[in-house]
N, C-alpha and C. Protein backbone atom coordinates (compact mmCIF):
# COMPACT_ATOMS: atom_id res chain seq x y z
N UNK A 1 40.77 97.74 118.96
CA UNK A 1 41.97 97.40 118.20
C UNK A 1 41.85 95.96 117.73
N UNK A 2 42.84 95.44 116.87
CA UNK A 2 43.27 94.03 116.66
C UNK A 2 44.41 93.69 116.87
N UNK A 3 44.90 92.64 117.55
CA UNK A 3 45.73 92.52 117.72
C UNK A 3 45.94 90.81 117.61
N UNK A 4 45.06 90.01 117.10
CA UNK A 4 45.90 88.93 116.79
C UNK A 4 44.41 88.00 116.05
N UNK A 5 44.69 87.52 114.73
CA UNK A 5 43.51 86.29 114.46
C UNK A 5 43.98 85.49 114.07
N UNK A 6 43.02 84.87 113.76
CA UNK A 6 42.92 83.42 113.21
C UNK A 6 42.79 82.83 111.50
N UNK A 7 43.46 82.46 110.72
CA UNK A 7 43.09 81.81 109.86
C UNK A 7 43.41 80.59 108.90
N UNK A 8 41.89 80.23 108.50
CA UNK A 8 42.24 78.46 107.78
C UNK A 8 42.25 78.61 107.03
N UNK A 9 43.10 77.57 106.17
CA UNK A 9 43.26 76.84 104.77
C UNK A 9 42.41 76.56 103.84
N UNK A 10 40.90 75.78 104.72
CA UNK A 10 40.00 75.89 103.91
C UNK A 10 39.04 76.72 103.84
N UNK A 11 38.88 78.08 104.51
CA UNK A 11 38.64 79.07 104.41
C UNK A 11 38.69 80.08 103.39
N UNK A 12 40.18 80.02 103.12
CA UNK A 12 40.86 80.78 102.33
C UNK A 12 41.12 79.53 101.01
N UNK A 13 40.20 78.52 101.06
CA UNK A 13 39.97 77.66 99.62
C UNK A 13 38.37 78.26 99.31
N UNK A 14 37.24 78.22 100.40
CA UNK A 14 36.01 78.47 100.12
C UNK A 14 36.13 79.84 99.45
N UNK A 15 36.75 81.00 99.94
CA UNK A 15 37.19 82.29 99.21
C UNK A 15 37.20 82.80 97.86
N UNK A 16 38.32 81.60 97.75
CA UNK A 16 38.64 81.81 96.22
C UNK A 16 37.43 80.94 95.35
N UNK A 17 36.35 79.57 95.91
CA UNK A 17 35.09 79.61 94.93
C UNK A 17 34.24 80.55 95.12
N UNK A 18 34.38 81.18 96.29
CA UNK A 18 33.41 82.41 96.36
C UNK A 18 33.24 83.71 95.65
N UNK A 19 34.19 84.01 95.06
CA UNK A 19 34.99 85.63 94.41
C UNK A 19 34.92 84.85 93.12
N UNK A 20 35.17 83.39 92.62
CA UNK A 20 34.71 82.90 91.24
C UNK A 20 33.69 83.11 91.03
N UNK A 21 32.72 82.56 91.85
CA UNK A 21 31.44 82.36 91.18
C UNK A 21 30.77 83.97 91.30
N UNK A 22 31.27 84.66 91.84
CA UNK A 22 31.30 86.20 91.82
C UNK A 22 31.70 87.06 90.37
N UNK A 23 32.61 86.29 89.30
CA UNK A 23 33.06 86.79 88.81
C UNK A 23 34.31 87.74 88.62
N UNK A 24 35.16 87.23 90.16
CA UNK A 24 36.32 87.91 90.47
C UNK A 24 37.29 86.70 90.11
N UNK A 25 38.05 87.15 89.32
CA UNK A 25 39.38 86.20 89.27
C UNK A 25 40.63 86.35 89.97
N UNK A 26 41.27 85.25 90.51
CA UNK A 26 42.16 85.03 91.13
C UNK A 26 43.71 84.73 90.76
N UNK A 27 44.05 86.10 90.31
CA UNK A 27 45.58 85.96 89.62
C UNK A 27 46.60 84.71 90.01
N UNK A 28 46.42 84.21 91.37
CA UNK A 28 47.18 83.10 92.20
C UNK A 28 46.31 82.19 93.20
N UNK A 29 46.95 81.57 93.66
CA UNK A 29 46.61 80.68 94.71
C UNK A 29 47.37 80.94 95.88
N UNK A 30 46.16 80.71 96.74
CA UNK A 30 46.96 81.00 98.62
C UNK A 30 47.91 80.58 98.94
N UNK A 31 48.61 78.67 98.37
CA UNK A 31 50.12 78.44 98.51
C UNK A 31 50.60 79.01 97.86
N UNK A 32 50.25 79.84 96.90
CA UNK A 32 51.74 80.61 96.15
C UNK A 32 52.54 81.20 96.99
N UNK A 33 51.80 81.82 98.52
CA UNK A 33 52.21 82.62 98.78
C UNK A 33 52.31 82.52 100.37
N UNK A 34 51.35 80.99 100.56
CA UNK A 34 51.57 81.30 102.10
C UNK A 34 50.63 79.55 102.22
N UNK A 35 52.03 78.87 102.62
CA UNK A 35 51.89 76.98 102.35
C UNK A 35 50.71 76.59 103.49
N UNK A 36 50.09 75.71 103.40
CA UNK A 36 49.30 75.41 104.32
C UNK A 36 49.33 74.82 105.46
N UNK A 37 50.74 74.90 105.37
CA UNK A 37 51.15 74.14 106.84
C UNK A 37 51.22 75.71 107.96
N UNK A 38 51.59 76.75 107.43
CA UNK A 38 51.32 78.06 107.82
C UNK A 38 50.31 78.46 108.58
N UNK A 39 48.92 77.77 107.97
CA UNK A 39 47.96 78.41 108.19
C UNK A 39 47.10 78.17 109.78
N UNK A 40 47.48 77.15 110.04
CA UNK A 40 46.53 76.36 111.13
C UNK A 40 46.48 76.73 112.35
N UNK A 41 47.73 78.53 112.86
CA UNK A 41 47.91 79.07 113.91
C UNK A 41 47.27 80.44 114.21
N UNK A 42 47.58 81.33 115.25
CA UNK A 42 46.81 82.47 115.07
C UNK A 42 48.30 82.95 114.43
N UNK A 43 47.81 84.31 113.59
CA UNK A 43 48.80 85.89 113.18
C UNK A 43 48.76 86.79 114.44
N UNK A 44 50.22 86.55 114.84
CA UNK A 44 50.17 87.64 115.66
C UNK A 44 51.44 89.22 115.19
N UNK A 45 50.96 90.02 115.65
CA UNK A 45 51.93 91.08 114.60
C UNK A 45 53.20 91.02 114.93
N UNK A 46 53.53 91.22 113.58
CA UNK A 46 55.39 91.25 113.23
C UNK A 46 55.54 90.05 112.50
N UNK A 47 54.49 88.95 112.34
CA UNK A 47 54.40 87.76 111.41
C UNK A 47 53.56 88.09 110.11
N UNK A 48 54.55 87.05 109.32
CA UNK A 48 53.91 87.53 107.42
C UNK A 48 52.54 86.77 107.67
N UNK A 49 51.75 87.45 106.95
CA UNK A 49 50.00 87.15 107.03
C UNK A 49 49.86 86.77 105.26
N UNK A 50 48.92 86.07 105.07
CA UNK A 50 48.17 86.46 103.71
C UNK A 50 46.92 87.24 103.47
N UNK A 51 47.30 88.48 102.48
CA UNK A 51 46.33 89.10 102.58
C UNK A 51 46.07 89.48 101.20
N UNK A 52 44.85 90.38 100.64
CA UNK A 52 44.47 89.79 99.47
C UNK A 52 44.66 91.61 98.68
N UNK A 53 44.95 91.87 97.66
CA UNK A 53 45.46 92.82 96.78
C UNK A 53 44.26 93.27 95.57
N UNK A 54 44.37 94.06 95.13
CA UNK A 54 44.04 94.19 93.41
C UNK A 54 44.87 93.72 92.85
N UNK A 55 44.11 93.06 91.51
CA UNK A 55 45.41 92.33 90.61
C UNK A 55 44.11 92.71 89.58
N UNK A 56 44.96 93.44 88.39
CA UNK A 56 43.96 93.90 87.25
C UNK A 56 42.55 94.07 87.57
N UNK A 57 41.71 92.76 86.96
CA UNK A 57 40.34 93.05 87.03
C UNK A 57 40.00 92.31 88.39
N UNK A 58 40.66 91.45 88.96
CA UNK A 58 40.40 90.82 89.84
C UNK A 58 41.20 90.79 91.00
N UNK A 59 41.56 89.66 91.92
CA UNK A 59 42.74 89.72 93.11
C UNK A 59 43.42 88.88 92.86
N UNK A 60 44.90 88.73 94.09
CA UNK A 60 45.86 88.19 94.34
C UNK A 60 45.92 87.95 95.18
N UNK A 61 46.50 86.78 96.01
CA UNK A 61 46.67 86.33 97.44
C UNK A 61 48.40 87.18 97.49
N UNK A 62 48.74 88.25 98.74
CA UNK A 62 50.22 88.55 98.38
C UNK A 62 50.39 87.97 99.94
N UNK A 63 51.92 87.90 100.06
CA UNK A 63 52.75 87.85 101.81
C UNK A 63 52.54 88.62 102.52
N UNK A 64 52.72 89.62 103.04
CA UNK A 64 52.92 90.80 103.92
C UNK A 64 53.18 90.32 105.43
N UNK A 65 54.21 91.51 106.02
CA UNK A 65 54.26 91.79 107.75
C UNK A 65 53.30 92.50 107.87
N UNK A 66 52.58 91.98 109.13
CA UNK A 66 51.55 92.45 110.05
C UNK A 66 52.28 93.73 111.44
N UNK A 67 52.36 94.92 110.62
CA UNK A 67 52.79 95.85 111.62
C UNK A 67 53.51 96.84 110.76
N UNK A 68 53.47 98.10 110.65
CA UNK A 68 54.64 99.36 110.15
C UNK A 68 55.69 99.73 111.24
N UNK A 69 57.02 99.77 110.98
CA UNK A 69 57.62 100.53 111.63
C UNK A 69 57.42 101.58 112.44
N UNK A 70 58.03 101.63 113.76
CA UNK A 70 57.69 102.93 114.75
C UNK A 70 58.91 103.62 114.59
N UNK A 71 58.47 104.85 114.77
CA UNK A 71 60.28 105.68 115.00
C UNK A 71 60.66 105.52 116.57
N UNK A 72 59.83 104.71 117.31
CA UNK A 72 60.26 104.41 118.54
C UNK A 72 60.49 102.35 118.70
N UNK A 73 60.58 102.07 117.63
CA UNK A 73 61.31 101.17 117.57
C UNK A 73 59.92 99.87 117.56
N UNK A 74 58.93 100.49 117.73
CA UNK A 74 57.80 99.03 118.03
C UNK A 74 57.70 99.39 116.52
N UNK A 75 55.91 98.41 116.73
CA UNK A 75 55.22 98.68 115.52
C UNK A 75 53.98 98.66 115.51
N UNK A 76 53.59 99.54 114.44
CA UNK A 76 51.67 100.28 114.24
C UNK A 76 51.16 99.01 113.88
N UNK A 77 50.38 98.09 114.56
CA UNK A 77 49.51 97.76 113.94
C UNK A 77 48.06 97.54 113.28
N UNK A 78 47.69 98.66 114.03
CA UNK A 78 46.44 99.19 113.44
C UNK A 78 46.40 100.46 113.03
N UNK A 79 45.34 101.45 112.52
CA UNK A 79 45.11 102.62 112.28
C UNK A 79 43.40 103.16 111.81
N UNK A 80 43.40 104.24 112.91
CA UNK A 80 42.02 104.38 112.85
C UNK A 80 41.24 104.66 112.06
N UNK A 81 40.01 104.18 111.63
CA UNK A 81 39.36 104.53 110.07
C UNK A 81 38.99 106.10 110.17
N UNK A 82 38.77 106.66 111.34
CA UNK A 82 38.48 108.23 111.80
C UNK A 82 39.90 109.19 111.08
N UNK A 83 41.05 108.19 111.26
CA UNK A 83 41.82 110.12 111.37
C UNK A 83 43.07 109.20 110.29
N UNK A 84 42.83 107.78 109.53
CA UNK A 84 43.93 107.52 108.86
C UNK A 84 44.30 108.84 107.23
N UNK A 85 43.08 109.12 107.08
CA UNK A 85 43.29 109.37 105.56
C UNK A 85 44.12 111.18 105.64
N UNK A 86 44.05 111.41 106.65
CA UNK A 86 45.13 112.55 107.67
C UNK A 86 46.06 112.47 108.11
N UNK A 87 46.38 111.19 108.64
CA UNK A 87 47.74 110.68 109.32
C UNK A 87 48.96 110.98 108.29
N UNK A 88 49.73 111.33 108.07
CA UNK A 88 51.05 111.42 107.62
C UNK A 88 51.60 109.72 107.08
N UNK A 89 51.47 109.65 108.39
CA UNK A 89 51.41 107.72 108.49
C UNK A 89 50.94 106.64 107.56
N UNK A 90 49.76 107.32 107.53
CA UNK A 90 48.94 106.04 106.81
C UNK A 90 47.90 106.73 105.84
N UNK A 91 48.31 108.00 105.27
CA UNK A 91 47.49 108.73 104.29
C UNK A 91 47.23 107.82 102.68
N UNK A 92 48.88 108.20 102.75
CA UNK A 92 48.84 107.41 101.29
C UNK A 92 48.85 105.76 101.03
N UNK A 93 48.50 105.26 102.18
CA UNK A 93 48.56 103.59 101.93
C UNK A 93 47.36 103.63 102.28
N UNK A 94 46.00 104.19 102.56
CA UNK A 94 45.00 103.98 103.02
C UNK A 94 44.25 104.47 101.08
N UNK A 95 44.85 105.34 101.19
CA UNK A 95 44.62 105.92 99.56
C UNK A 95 44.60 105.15 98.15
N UNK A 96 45.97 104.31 98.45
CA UNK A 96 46.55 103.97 97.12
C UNK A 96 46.95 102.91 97.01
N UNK A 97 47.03 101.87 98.37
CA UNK A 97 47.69 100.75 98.27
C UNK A 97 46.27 99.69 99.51
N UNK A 98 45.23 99.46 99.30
CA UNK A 98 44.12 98.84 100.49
C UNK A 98 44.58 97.57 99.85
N UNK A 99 44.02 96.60 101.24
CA UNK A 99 44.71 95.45 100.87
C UNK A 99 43.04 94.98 101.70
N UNK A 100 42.85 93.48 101.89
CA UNK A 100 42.13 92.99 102.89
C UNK A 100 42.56 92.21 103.40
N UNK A 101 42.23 91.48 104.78
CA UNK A 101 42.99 90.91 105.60
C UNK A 101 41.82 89.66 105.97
N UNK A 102 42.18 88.15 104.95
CA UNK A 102 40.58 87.06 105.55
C UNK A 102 40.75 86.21 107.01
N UNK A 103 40.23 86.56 107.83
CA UNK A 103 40.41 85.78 108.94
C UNK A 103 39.38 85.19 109.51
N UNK A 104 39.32 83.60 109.58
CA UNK A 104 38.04 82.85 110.43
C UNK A 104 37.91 83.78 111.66
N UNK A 105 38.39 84.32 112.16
CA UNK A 105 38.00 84.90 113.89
C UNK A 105 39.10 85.76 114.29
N UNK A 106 38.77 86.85 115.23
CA UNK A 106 39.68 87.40 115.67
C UNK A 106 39.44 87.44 117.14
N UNK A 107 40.60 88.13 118.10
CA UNK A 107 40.41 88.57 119.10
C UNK A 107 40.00 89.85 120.08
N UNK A 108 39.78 90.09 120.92
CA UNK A 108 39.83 90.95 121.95
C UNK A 108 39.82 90.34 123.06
N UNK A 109 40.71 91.38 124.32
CA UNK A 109 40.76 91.13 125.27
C UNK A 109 40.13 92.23 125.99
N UNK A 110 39.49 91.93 127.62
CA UNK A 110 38.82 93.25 128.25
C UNK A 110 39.92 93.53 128.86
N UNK A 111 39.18 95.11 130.17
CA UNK A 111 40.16 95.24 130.92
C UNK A 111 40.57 94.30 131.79
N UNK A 112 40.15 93.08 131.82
CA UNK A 112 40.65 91.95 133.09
C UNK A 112 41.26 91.39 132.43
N UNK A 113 41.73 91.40 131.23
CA UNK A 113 43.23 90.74 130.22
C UNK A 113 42.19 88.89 130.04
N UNK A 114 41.13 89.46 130.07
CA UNK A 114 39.73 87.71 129.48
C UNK A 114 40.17 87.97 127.56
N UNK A 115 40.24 87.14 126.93
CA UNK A 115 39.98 86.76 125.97
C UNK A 115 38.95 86.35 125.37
N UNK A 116 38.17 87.22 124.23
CA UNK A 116 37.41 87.07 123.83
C UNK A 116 37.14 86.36 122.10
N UNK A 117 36.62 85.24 121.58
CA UNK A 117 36.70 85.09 120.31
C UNK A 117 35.47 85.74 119.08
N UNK A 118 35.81 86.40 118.37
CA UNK A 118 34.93 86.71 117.57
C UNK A 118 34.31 86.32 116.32
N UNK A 119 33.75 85.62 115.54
CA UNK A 119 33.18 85.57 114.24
C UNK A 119 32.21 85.93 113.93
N UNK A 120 31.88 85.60 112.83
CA UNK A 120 30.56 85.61 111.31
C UNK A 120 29.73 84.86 111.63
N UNK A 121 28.80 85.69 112.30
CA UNK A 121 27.17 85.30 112.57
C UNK A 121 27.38 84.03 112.13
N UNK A 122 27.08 83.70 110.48
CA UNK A 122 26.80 82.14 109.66
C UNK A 122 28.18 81.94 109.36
N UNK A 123 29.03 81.94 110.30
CA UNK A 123 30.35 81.14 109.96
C UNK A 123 31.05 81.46 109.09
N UNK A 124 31.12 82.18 108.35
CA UNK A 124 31.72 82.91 106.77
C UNK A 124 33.11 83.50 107.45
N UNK A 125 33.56 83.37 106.67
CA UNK A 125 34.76 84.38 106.23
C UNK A 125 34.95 85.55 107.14
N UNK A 126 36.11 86.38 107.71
CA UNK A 126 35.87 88.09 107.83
C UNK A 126 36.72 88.62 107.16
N UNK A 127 36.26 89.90 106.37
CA UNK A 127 37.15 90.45 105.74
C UNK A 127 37.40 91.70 106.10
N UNK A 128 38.96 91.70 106.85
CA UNK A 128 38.86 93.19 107.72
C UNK A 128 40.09 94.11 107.02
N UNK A 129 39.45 95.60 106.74
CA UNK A 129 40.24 96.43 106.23
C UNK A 129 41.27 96.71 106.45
N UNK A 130 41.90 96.75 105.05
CA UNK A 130 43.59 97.19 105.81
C UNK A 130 44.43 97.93 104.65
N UNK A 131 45.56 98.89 105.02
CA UNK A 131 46.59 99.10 104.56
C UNK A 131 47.71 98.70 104.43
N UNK A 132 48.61 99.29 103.18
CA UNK A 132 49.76 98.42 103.57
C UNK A 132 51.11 99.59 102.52
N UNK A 133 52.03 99.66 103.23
CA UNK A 133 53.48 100.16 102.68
C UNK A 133 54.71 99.59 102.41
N UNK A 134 55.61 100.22 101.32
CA UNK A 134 57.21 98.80 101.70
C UNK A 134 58.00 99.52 102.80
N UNK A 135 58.29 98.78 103.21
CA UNK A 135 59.60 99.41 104.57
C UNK A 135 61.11 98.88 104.28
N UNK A 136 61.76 99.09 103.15
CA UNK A 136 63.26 98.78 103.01
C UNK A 136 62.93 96.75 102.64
N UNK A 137 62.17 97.35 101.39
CA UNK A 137 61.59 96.55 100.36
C UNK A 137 60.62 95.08 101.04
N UNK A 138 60.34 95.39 102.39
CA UNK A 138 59.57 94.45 102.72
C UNK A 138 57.95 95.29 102.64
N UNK A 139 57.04 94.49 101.96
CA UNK A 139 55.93 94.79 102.08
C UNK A 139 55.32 95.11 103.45
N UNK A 140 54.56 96.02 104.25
CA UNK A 140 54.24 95.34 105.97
C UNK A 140 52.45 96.00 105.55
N UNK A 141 51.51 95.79 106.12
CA UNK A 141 50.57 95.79 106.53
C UNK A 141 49.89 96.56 107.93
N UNK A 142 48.55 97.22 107.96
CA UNK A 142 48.16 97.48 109.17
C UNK A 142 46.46 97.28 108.83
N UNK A 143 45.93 97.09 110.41
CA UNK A 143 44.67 96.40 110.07
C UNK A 143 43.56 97.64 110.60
N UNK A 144 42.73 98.54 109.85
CA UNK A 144 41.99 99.74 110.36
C UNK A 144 40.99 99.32 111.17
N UNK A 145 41.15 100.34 111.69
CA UNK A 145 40.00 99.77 113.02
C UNK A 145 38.73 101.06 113.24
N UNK A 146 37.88 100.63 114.17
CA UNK A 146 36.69 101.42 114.03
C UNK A 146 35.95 101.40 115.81
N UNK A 147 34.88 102.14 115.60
CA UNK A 147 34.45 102.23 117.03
C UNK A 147 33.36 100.76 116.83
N UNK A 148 33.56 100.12 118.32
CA UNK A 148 33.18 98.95 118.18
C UNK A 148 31.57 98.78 117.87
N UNK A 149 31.16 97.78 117.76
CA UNK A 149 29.78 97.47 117.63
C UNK A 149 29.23 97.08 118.41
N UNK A 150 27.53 96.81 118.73
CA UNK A 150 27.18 96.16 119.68
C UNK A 150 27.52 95.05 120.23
N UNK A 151 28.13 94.49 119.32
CA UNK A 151 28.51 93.15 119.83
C UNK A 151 29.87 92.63 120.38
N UNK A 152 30.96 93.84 119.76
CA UNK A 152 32.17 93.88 120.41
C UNK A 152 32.22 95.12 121.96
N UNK A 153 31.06 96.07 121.67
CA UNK A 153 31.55 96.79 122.19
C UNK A 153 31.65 96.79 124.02
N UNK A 154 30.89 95.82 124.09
CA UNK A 154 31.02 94.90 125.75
C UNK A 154 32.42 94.52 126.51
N UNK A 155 33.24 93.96 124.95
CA UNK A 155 34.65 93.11 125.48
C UNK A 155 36.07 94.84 125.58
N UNK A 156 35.47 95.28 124.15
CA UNK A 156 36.83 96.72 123.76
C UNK A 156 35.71 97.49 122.91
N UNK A 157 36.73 99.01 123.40
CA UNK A 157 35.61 99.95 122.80
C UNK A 157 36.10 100.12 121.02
N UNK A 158 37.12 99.56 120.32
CA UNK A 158 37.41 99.60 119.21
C UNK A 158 37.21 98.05 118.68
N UNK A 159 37.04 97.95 117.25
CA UNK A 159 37.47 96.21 116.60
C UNK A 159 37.65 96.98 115.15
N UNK A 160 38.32 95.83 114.07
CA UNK A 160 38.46 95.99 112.89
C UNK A 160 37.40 96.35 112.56
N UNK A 161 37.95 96.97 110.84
CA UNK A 161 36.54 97.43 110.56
C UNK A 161 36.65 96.25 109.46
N UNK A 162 35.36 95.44 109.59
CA UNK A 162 35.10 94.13 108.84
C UNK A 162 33.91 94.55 107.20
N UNK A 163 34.39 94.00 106.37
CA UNK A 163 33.48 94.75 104.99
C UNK A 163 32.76 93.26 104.84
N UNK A 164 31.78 93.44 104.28
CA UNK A 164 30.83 93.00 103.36
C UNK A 164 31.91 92.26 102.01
N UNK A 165 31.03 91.19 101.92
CA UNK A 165 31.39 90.53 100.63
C UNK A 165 31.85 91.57 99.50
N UNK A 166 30.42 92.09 98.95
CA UNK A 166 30.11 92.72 98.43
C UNK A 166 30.74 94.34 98.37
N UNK A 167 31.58 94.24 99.11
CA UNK A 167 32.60 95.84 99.56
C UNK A 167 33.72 95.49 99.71
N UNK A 168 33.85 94.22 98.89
CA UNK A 168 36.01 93.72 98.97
C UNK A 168 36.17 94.67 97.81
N UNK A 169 35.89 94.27 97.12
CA UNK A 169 36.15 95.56 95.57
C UNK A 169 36.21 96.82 95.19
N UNK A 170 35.04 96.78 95.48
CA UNK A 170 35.21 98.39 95.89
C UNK A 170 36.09 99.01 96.56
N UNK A 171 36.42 98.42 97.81
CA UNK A 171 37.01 99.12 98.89
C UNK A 171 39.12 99.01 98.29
N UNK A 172 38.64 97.50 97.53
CA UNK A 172 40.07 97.21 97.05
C UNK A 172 40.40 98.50 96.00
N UNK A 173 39.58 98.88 94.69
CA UNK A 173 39.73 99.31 93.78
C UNK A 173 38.86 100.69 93.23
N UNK A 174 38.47 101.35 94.31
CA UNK A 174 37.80 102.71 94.15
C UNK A 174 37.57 103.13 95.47
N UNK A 175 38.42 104.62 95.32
CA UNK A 175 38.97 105.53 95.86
C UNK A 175 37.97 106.19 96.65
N UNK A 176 36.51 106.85 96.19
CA UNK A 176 35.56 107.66 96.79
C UNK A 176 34.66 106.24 97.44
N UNK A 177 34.43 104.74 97.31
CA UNK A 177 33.91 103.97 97.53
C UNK A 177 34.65 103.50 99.15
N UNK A 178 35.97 103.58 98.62
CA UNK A 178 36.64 103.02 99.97
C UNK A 178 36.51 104.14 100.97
N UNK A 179 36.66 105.34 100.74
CA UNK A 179 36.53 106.73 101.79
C UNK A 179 35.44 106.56 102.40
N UNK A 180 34.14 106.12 101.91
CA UNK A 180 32.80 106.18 102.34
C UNK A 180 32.80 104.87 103.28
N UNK A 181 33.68 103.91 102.84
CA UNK A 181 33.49 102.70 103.49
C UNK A 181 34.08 102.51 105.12
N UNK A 182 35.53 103.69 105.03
CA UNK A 182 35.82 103.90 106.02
C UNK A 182 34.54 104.66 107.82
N UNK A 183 33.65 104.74 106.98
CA UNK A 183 32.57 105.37 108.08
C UNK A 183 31.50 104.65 108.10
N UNK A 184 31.62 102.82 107.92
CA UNK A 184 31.00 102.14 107.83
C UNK A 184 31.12 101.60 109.26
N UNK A 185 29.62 101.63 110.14
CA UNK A 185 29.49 100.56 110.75
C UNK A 185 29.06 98.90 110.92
N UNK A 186 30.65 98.19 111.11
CA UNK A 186 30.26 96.69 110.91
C UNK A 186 28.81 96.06 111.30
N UNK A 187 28.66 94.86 110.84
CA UNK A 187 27.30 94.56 111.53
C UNK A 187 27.95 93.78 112.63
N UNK A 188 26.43 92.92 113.71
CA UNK A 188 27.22 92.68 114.94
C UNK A 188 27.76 91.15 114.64
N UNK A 189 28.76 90.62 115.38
CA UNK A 189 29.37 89.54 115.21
C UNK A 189 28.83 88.12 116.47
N UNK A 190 29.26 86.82 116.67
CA UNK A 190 29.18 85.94 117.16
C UNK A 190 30.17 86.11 118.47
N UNK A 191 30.07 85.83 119.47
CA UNK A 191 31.00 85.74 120.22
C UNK A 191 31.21 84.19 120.21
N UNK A 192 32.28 83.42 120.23
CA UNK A 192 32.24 82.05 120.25
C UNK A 192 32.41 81.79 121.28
N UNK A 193 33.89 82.45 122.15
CA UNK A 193 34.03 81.94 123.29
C UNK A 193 34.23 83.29 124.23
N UNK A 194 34.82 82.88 125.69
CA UNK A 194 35.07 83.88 126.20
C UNK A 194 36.42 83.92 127.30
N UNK A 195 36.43 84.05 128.51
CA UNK A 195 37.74 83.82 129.18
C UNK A 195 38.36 82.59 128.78
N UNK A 196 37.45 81.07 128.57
CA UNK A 196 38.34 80.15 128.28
C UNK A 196 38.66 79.71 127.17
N UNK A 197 38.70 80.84 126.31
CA UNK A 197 38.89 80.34 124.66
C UNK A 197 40.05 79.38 124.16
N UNK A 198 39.30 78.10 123.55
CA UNK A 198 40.20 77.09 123.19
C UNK A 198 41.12 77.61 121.85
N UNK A 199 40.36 78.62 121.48
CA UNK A 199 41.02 78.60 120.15
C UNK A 199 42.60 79.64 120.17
């Protein structure tokens, strides 16, 4: 699962020269939508995240809540890349509405409740898949998840499913591209820290 990351300011500045010089344009800017005094903590769910959209030929930085409504009163915040495009739940936002979610690092915890930190081999960016629906006109978000990798799969047997540079687009803006992407295994990640994670 995911359940809580991390992300910076200048992260989410390197981003947007990155997707330029890519040839992806950037309908907005990250303060449009989410000030930088925001940024410098972890997202934990039920808090607005910035996460990144289709916008015509290119993207948008939008707001979103991190979590869907439960009919038992919590909230989903993940959904599995195995059984979403079936779920009732999360059929048609996995379908019609993918969003991505950029985070310097995320977490897991084992069964001894240790905290584990995760990143990008060379420090980059992660860009982890996600859906998203309105719930009584608030946008909310959920982050898909996958069977873990070698490198998570020590701490939890699930983690996000993290895309490739090169598979934000696709996955943002084509339908049989993103289905296929959903049965993608991540590559392995960095562990930074472990029970005593500063971050």
């Amino acid at each position: 699962m995911c359940g809580r990351y991390h992300v910076r300011s200048e992260d989410l500045e390197k981003l947007m020269l990155l997707l330029g010089s890519m040839g992806i344009p950037f309908a907005n800017n990250a303060d449009d939508v989410w000030p930088v005094r925001m940024l410098e903590t972890d997202v934990h769910p039920s808090e607005d995240a910035c996460v990144l959209t289709a916008s015509g030929g290119g993207v948008a930085f939008a707001r979103q809540k991190w979590g869907f409504p439960d009919v038992h009163g919590g909230l989903l915040i993940n959904a599995r890349t195995e059984t979403a495009l079936h779920k009732p739940r999360f059929s048609d936002s996995v379908s019609r509405h993918r969003i991505v979610v950029p985070a310097s690092w995320f977490y897991e915890w084992n069964r001894s409740k240790e905290k584990y930190t995760f990143a990008h081999k060379d420090g980059h960016l992660l860009y982890l898949a996600g859906c998203y629906s309105n719930f009584n006109g608030q946008e909310s978000f959920v982050i898909l998840t996958t069977e873990a990798n070698s490198s998570v799969g020590a701490v939890h047997p699930r983690m996000p499913l993290v895309l490739e540079r090169e598979e934000l687009m696709p996955w943002l803006t084509n339908g049989s591209a993103a289905t296929r992407l959903l049965g993608k295994r991540p590559k392995p990640l960095q562990i930074l820290s472990g029970q005593n994670s500063i971050f």
